[in-house]
Protein backbone atom coordinates (compact mmCIF):
# COMPACT_ATOMS: atom_id res chain seq x y z
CA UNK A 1 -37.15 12.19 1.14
CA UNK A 2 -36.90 8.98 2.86
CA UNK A 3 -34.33 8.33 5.50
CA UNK A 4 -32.12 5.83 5.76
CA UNK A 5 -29.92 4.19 8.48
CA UNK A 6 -26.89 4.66 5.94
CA UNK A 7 -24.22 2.32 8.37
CA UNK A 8 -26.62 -0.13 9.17
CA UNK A 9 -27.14 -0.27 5.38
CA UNK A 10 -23.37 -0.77 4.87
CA UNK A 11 -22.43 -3.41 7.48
CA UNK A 12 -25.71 -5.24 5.73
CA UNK A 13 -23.18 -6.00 2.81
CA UNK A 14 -20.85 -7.91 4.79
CA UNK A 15 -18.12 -6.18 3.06
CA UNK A 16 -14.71 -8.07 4.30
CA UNK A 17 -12.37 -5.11 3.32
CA UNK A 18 -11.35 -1.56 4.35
CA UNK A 19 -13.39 0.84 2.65
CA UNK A 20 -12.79 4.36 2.40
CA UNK A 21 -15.81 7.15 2.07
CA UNK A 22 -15.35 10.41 0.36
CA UNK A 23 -18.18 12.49 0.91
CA UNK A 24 -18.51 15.86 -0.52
CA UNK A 25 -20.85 18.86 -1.30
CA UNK A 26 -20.94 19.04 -5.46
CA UNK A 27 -23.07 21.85 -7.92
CA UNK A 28 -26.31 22.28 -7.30
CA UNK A 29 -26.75 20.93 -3.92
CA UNK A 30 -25.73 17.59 -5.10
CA UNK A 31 -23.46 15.77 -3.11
CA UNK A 32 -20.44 13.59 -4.38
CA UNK A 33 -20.14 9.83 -2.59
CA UNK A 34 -17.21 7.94 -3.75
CA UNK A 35 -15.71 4.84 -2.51
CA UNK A 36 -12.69 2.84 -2.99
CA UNK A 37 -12.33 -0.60 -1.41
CA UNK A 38 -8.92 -2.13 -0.32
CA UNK A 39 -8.41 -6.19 0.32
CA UNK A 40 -10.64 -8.69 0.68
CA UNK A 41 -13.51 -9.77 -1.00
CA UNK A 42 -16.63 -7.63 -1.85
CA UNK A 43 -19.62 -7.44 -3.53
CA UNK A 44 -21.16 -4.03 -3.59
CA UNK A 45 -24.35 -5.57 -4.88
CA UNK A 46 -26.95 -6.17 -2.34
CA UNK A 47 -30.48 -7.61 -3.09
C-alpha cells in the first residue's frame, strides 16, 4: 500500500472552512472516513 502524507494532502485543498474528521474502524478491517464541512467556501475536488 502506498503511503500518503494525509494532512499535507488536506491543507493542499486550500479548504477555507472548519472541517470535522470522523474516523472509525468498520467490518472487515475497513475503516469509515467521514467529513462534514462548516462555513466558507470549499471544493473537495482537487486535480
Amino acid at each position: 500500500m502506498e503511503t500518503t502524507n494525509f494532512f499535507s494532502s488536506v491543507a493542499a485543498l486550500k479548504i477555507t472552512s472548519d472541517l470535522q474528521l470522523t474516523i472509525r474502524k468498520g467490518a472487515e478491517n475497513n475503516w469509515i472516513v467521514s467529513v462534514i464541512s462548516q462555513g466558507g467556501a470549499s471544493a473537495f475536488l482537487s486535480p
